[in-house]
Each structure stands twice: as C-alpha cells, then as structure tokens.
N, C-alpha and C. Protein backbone atom coordinates (compact mmCIF):
# COMPACT_ATOMS: atom_id res chain seq x y z
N UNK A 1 85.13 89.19 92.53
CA UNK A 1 86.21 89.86 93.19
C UNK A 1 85.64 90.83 94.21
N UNK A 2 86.54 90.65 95.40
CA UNK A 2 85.44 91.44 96.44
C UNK A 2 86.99 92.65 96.85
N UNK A 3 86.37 93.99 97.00
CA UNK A 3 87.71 94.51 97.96
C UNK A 3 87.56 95.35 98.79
N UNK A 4 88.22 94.34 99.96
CA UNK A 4 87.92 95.25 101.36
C UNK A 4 88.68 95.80 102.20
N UNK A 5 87.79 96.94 102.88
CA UNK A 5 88.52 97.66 103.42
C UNK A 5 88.69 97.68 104.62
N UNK A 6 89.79 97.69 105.49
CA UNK A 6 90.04 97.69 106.49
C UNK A 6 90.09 98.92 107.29
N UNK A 7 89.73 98.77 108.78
CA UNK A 7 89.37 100.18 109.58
C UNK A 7 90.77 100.58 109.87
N UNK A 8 90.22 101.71 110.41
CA UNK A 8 91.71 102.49 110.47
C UNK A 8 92.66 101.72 111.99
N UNK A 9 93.55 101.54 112.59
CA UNK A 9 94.01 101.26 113.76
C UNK A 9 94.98 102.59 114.17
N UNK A 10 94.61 102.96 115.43
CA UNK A 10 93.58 103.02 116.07
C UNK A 10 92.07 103.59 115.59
N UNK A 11 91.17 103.05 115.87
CA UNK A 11 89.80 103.61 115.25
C UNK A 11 89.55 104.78 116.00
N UNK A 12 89.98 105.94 115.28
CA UNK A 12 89.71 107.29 116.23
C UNK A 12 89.17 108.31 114.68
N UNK A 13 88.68 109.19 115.13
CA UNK A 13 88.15 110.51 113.97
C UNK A 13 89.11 111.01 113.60
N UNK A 14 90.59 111.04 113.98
CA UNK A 14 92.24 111.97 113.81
C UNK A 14 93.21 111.38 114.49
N UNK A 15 94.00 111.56 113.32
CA UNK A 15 95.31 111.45 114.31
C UNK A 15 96.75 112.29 113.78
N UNK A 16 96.92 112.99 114.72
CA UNK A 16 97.54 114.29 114.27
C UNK A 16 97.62 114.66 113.71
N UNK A 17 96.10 115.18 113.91
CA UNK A 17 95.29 116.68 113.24
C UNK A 17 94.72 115.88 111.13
N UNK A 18 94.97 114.61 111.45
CA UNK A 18 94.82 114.14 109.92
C UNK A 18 93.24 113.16 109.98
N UNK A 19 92.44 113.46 109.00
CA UNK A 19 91.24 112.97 109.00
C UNK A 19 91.44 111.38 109.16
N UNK A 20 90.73 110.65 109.76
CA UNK A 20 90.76 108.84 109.51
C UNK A 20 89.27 108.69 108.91
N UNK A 21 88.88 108.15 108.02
CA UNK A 21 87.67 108.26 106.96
C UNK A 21 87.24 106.71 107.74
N UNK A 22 87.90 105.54 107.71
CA UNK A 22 86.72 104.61 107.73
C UNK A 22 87.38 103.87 109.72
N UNK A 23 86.73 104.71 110.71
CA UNK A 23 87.10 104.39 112.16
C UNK A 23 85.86 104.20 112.88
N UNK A 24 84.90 104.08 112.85
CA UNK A 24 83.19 103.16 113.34
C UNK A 24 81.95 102.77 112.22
N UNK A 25 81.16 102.65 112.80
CA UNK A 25 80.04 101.61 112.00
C UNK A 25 79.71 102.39 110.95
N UNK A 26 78.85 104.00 111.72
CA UNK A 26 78.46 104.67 110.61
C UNK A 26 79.53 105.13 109.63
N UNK A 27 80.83 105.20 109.93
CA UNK A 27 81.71 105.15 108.62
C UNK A 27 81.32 104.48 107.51
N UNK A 28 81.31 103.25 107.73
CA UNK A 28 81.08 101.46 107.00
C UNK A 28 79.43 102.04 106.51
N UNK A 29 78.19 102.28 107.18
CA UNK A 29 77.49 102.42 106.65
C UNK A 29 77.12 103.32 105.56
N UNK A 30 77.97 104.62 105.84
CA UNK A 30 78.28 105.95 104.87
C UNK A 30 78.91 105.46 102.94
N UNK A 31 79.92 104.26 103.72
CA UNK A 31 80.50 104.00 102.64
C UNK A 31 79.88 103.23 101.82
N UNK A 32 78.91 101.74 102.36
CA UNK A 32 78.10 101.21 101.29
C UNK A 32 77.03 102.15 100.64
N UNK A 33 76.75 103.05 101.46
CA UNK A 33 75.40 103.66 101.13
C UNK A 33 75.74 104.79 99.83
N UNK A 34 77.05 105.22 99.77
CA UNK A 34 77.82 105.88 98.45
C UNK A 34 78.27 105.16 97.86
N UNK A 35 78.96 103.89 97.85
CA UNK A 35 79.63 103.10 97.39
C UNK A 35 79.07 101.87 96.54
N UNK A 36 77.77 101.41 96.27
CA UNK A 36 76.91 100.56 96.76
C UNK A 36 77.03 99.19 96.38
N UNK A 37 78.35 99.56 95.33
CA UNK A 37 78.47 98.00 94.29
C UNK A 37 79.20 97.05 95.35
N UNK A 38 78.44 95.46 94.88
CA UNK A 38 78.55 94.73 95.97
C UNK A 38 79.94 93.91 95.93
N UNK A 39 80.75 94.29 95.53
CA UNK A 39 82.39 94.26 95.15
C UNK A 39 83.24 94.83 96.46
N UNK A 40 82.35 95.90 96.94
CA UNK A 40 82.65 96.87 98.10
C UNK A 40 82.56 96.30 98.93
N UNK A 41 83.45 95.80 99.79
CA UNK A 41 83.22 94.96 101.31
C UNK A 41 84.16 95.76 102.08
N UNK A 42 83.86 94.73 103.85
CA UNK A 42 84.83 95.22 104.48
C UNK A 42 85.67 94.54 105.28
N UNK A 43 86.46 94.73 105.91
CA UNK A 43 87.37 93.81 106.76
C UNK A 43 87.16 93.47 107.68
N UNK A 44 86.25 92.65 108.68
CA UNK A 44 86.09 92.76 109.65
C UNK A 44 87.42 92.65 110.87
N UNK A 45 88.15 93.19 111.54
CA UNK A 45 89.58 93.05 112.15
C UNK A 45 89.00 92.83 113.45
N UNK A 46 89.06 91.82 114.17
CA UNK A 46 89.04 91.86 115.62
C UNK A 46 89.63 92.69 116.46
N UNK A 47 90.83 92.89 116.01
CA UNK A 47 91.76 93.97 117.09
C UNK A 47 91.75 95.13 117.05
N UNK A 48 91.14 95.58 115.61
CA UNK A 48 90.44 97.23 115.48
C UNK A 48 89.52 97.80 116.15
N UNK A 49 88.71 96.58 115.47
CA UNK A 49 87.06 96.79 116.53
C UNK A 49 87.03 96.33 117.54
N UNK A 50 87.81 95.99 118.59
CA UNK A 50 88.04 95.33 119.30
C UNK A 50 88.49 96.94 120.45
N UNK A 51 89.10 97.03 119.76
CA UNK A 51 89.96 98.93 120.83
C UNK A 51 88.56 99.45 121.06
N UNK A 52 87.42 99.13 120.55
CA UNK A 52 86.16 100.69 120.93
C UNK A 52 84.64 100.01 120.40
N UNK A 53 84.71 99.65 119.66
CA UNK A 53 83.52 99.32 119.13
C UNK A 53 82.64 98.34 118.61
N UNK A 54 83.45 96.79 119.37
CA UNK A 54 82.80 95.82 119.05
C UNK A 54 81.67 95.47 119.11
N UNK A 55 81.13 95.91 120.16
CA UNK A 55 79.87 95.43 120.56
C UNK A 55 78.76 95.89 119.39
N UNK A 56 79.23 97.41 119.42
CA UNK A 56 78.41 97.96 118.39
C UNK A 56 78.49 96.88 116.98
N UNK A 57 79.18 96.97 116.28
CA UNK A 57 79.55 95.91 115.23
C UNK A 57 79.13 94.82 115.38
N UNK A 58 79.14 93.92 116.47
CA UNK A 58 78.71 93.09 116.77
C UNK A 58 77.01 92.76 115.72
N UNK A 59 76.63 93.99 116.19
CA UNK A 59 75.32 93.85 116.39
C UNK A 59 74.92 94.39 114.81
N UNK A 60 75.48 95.28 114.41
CA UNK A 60 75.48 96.15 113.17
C UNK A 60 76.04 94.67 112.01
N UNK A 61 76.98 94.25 112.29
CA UNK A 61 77.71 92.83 111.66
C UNK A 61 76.53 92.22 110.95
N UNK A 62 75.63 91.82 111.70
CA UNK A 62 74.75 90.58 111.18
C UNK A 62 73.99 91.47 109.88
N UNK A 63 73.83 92.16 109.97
CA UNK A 63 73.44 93.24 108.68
C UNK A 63 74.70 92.89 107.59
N UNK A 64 75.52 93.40 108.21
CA UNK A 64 76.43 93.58 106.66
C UNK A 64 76.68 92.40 106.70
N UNK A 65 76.63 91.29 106.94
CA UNK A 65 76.66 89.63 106.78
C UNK A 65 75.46 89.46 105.70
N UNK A 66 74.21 89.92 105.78
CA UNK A 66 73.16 89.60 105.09
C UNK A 66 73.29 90.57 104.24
N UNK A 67 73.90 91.65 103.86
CA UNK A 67 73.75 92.17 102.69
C UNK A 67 75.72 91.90 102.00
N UNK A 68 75.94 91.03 102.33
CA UNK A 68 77.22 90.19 102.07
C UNK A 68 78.54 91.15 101.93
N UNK A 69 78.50 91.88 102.94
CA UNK A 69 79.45 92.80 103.28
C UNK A 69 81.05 92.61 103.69
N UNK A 70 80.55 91.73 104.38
CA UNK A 70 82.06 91.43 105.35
C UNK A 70 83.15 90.54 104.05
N UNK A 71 83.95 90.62 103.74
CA UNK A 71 84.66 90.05 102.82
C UNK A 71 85.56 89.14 103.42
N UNK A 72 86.31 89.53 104.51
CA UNK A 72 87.36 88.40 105.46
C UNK A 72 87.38 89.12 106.61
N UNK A 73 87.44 88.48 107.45
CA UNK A 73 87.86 88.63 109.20
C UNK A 73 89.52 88.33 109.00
N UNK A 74 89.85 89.25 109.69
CA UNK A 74 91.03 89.16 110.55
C UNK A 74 91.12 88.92 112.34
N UNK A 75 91.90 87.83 112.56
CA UNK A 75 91.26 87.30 113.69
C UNK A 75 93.24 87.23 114.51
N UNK A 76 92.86 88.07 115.45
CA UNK A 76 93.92 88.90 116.58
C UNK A 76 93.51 89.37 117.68
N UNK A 77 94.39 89.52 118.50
CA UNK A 77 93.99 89.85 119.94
C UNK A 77 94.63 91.50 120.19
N UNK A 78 93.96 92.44 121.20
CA UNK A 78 94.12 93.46 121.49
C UNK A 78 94.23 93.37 122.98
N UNK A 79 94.60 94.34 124.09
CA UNK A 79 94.88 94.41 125.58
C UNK A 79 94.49 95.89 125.48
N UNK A 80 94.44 96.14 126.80
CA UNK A 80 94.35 97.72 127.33
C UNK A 80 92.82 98.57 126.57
N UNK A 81 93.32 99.41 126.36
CA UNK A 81 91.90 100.62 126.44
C UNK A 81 92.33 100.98 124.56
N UNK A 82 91.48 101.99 124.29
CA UNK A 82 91.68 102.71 123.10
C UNK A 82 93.46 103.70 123.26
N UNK A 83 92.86 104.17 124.48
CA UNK A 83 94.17 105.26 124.41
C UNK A 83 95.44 104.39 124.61
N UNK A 84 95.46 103.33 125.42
CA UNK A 84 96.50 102.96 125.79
C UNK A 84 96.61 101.08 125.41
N UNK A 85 96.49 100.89 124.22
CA UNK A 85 96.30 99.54 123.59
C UNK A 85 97.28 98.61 122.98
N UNK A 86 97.86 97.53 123.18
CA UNK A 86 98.89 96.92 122.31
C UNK A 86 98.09 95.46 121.71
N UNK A 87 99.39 95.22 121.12
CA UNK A 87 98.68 94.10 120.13
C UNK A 87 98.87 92.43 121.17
N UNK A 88 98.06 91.73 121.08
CA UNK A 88 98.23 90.74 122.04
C UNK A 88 98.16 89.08 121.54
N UNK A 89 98.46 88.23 121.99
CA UNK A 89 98.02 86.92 121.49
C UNK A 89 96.80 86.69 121.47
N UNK A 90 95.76 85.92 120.93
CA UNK A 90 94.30 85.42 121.31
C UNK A 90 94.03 85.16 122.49
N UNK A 91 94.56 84.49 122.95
CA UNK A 91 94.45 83.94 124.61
C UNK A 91 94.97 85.05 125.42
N UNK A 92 95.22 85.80 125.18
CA UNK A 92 95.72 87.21 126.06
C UNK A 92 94.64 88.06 125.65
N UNK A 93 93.99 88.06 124.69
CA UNK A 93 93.23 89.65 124.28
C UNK A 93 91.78 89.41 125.63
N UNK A 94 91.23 90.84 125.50
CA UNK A 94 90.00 91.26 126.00
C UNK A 94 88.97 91.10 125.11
N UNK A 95 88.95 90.47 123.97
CA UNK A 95 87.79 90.06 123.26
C UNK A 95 87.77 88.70 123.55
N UNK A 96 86.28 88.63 123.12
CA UNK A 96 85.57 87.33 123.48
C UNK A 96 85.60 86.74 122.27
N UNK A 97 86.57 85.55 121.87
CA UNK A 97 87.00 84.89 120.44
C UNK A 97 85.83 84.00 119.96
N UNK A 98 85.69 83.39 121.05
CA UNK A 98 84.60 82.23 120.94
C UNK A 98 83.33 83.46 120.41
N UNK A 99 82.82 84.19 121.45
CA UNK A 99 81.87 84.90 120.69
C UNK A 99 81.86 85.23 119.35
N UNK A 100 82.90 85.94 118.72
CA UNK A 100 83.00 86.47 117.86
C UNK A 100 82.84 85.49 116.72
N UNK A 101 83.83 83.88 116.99
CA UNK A 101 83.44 83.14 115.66
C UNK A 101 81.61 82.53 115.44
N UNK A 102 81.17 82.66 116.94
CA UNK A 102 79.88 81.84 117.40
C UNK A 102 78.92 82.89 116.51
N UNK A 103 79.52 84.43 116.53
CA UNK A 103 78.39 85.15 115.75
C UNK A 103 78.61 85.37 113.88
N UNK A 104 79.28 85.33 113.41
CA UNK A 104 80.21 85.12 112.39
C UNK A 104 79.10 83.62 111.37
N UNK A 105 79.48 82.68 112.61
CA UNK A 105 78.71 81.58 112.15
C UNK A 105 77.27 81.44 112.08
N UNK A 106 76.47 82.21 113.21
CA UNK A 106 75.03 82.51 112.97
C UNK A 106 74.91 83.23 112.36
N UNK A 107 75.49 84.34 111.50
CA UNK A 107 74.52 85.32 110.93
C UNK A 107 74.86 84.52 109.90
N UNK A 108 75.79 83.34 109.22
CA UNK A 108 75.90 82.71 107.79
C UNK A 108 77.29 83.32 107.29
N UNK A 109 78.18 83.70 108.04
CA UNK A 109 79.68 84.19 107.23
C UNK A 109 80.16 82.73 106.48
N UNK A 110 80.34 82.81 105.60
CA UNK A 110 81.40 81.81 104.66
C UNK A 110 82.68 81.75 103.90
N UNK A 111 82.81 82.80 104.46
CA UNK A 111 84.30 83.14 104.24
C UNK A 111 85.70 83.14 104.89
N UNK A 112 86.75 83.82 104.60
CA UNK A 112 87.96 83.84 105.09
C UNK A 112 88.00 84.35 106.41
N UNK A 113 88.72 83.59 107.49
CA UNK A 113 88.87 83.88 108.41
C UNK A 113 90.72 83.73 108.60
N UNK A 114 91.59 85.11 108.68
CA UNK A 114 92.84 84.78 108.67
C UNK A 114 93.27 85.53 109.93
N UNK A 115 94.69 84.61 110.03
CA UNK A 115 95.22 85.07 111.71
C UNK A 115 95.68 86.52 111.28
N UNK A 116 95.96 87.21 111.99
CA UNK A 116 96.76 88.55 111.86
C UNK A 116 97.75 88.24 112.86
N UNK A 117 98.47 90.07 112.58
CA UNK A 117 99.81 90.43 113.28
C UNK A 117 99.20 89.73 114.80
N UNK A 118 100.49 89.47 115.30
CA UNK A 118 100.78 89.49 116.76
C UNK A 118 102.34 89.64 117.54
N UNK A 119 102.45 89.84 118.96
CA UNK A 119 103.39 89.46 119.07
C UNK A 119 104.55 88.88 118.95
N UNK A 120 105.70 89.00 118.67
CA UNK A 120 106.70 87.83 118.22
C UNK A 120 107.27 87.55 119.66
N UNK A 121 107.40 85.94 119.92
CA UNK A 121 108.36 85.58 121.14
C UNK A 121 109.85 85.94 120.55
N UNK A 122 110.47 85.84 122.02
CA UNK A 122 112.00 85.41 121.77
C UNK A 122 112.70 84.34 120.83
N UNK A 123 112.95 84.11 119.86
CA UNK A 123 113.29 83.72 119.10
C UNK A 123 112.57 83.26 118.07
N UNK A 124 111.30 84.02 117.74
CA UNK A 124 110.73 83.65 116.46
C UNK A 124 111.71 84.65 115.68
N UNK A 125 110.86 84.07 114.00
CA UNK A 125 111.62 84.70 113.03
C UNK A 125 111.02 86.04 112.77
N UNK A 126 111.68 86.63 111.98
CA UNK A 126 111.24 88.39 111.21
C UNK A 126 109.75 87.98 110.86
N UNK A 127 109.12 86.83 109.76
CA UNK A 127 108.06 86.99 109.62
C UNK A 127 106.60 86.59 110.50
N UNK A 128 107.54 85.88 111.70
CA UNK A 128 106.61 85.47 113.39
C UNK A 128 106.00 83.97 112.86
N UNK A 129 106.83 83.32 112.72
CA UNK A 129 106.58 81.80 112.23
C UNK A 129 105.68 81.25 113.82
N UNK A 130 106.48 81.42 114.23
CA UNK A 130 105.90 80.42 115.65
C UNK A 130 104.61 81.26 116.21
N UNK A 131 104.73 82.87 116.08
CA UNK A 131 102.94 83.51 116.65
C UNK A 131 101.63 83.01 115.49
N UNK A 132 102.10 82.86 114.53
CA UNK A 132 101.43 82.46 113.19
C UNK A 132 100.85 80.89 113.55
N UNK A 133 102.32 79.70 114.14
CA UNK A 133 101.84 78.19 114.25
C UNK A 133 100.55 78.73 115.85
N UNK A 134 101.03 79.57 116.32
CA UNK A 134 100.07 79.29 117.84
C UNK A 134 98.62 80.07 117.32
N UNK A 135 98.51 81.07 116.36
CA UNK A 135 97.44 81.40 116.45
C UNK A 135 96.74 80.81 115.37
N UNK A 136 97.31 80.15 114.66
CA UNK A 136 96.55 79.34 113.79
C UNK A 136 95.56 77.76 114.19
N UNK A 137 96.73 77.38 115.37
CA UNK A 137 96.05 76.70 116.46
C UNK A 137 94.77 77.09 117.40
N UNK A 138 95.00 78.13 117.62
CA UNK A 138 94.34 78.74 118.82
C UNK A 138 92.97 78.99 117.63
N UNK A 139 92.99 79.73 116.66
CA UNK A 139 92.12 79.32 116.29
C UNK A 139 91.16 78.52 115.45
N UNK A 140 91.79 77.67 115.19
CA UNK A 140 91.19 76.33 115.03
C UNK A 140 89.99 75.78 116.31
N UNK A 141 91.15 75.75 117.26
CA UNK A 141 90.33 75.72 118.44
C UNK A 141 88.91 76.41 118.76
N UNK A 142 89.19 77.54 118.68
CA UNK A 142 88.19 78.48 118.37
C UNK A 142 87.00 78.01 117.49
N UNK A 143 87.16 77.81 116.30
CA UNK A 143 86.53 77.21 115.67
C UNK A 143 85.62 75.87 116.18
N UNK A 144 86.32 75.17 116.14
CA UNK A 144 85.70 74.12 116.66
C UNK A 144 85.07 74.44 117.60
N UNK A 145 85.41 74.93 118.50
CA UNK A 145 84.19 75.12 120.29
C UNK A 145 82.63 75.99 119.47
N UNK A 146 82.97 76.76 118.68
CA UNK A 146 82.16 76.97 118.13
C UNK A 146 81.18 76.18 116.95
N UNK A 147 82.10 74.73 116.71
CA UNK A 147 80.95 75.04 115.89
C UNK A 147 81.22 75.04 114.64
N UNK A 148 81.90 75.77 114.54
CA UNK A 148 82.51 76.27 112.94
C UNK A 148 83.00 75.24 111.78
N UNK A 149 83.96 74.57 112.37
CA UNK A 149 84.29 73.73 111.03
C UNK A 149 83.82 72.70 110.62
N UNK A 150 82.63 71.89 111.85
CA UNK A 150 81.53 71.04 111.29
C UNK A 150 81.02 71.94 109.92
N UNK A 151 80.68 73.03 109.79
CA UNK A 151 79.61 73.81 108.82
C UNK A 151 80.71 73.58 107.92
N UNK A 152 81.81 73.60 107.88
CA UNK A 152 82.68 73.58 106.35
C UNK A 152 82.78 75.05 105.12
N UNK A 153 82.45 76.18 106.20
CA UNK A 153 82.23 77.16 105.04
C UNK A 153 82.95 78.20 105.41
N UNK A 154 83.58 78.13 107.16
CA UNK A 154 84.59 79.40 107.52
C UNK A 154 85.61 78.64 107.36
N UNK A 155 86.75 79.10 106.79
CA UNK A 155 87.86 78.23 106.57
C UNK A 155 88.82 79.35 107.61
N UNK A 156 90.07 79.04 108.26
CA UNK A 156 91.13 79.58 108.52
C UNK A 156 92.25 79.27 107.57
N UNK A 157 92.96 80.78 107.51
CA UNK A 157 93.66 80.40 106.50
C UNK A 157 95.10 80.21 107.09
N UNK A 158 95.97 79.13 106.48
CA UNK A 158 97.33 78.88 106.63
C UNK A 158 98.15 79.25 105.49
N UNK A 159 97.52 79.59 104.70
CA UNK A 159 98.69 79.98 103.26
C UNK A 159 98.02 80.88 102.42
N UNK A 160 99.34 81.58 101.80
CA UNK A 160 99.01 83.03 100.81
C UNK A 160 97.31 82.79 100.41
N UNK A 161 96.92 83.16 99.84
CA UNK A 161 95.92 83.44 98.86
C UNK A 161 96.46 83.40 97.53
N UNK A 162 95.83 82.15 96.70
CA UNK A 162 95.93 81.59 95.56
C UNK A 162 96.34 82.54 94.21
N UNK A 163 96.90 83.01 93.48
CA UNK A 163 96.88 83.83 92.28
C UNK A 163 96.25 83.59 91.37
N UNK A 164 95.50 84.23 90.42
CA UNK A 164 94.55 84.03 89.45
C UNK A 164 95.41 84.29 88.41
N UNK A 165 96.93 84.65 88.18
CA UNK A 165 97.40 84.82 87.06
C UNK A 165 97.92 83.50 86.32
C-alpha cells in the first residue's frame, strides 16, 4: 500500500497568510527524509508542477523514481504563469506531454498514470464524461509516441481503482 501525496495547487509557500507544507522539490525531499517508510510516496501532478517547477522535478524525478517514490502521475494540462494560471486540455497546456511520459518511462516508472480535472465543454456532464473520453485519448496517444505502452508497465487509467474489500 503506497500513499501519496499530492502538491499543493497553486504551488506557492502561502496562501492567505496560511502555511502550504508540500509546494517544491525540497518540500518532497524534507518529507522522505522525516518520513522515510517506503509506503510514503508522492503524486506526481503535471498541472501543479507544471505552474513553476517542472523542470526542476523533472530532473529531481528520476531520483524519486529510483528510490520508488512517485506512486501515480496525474496527467493534465495547465496555461498561463503561476500568478495567473487555469486549468487546460493536454493539447492546450504549456507542458511538454510527450516529454514528460518519455521521462517517466526512462527513469523505469511502472505505475499509474491517470487523467485529471479539466475543462468541461458545452454540454458535457457534471462529472466531464466527454473531457475524460478526450483526455484519455490524448493520452494514450501520448503514450504511444512515446513509447510507453509497447513496455506494458505504465498503464492509463479508465476506471475507479479496484477495492480490496
């Protein structure tokens, strides 16, 4: 059983005047390094790290990949700056998707890769059926240009997560 934690959105040190505990790398590193049991993972979110600090992560990533950190990616698109950021489709965001699964897959990730929030069009439903069918597509796609689902070990997910009860 792994449980992870996800960064704060927006990844900032405060937000009105209230501490945000896990918003960049050395957060994540603070926390395994107190935390250390390997149960402790983290979320990797594209659209979090994506507002400020991907690159960094990027690079910091392949570490917590090899000390089996990352527990699931959340895979979403972001637009604009930190200060001024909304949530976007894949094919709309300012991250580089393909990169992100291309590095994911070299450092050895084997895990969950699931769509997140996005946009809802004009006439999707309350729970965004149709942003869900396009980004589940989109990244598939993704996948594949990369690479990915020849290896058989990043899966995208289309349905809940299984119950153990």
């Amino acid at each position: 059983m792994k449980m992870c934690l996800h960064p704060y959105d927006p990844p900032v040190p405060n937000l009105a005047g209230i501490a945000r505990v896990i918003h960049n790398v050395a957060a994540y590193d603070r926390l395994f390094k107190t935390v250390p049991e390997k149960a402790n993972c983290m979320t990797f979110c594209l659209s979090t790290s994506g507002r400020c600090w991907i690159m960094k992560l990027f690079i910091r990533q392949l570490t917590f990949r090899q000390e089996n950190r990352i527990g699931c990616v959340h895979f979403s698109g972001v637009k604009g700056t930190l200060e001024q950021s909304e949530e976007a489709f894949p094919d709309e965001s300012r991250l580089d998707n393909l990169r992100a699964v291309r590095t994911l897959k070299e450092s050895g990730f084997n895990g969950l890769i699931e769509v997140d929030h996005a946009p809802h069009p004009i006439g999707d439903t309350d729970y965004g059926h149709m942003s869900h069918a396009f980004q589940i597509g989109y990244l598939k796609g993704i996948m594949q240009g990369a690479g990915a689902l020849e290896q058989k070990t990043i899966s995208p997910s289309m349905r809940p997560m299984a119950s153990t009860l």
